[in-house]
Protein backbone atom coordinates (compact mmCIF):
# COMPACT_ATOMS: atom_id res chain seq x y z
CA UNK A 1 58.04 157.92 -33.62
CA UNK A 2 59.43 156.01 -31.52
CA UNK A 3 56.70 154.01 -29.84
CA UNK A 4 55.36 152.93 -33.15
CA UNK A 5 58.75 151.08 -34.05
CA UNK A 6 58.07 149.00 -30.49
CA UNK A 7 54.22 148.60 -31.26
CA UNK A 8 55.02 147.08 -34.78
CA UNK A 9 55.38 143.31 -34.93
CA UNK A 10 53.89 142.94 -31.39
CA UNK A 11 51.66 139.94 -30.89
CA UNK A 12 48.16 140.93 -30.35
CA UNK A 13 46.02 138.64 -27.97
CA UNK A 14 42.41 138.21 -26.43
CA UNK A 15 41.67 138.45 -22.97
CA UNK A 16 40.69 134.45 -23.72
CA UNK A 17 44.34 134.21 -24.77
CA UNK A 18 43.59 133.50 -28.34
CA UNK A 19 45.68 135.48 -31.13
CA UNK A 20 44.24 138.01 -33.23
CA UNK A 21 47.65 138.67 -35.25
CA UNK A 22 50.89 141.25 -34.62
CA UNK A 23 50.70 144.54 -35.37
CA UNK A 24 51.41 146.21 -38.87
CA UNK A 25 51.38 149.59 -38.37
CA UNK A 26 50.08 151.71 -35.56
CA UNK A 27 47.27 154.88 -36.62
CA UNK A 28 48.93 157.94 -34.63
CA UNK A 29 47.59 161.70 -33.56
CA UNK A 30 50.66 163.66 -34.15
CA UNK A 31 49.29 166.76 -32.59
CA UNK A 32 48.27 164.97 -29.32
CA UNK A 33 51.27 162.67 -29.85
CA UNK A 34 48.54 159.58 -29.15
CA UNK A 35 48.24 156.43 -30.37
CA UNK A 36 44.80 155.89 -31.92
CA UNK A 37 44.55 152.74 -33.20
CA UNK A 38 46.66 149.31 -34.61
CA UNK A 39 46.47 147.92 -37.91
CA UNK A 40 47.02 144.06 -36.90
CA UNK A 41 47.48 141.75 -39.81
CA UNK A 42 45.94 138.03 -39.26
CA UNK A 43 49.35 136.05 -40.34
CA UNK A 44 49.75 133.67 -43.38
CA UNK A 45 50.75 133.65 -46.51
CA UNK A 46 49.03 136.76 -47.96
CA UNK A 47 50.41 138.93 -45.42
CA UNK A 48 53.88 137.81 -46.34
CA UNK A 49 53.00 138.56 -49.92
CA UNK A 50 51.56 142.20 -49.19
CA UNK A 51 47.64 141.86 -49.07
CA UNK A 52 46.21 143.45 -46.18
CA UNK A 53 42.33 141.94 -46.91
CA UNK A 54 42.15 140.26 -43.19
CA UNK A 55 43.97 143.40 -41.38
CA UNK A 56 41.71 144.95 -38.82
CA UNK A 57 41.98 148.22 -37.06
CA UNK A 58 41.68 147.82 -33.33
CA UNK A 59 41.07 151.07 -31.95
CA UNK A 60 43.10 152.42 -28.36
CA UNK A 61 39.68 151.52 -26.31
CA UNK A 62 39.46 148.02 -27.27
CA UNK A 63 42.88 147.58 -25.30
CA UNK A 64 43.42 146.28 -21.67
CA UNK A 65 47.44 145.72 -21.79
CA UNK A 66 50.66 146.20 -23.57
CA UNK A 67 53.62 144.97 -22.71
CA UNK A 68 55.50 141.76 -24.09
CA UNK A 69 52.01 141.32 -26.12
CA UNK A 70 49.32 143.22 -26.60
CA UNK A 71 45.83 142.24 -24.59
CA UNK A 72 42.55 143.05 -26.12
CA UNK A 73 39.00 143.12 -25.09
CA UNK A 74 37.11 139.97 -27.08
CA UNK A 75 34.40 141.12 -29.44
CA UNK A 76 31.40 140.10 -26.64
CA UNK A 77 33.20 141.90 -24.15
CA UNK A 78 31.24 145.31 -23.68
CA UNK A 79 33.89 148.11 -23.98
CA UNK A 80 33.82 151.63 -21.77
């Protein structure tokens, strides 16, 4: 797919501008051909060494852009 090779190693932001972490891998609906979710990793030295205990999933509704990065809703913004 594609869209998930351009999605993966994007940096994700806050609408505050403060970074979340860049994309690991991006949760797909092949059927609908959708993109469901991201699995951003936090940065460091664990996620160079493989650990994914501080990834979080961000699902599609918590985002408001992507382009060069990838904008966010902050967690006491009220989503749709």
């Amino acid at each position: 797919m594609k869209i998930k090779e351009e999605m993966i190693g994007k940096e994700v932001v806050d609408v505050n501008a403060m970074i979340v972490g860049k994309v690991k891998d991006v949760e797909a609906n092949f059927e609908s051909k959708t993109i469901e979710a991201f699995l951003v990793g936090s940065g460091g030295i664990l996620e160079r060494l493989g650990s994914s205990k501080n990834d979080i999933v961000i699902p599609l509704r918590m985002v408001v852009a992507i382009g060069d990065k990838i904008i966010v809703k902050s967690e006491n913004q009220p989503s749709d």
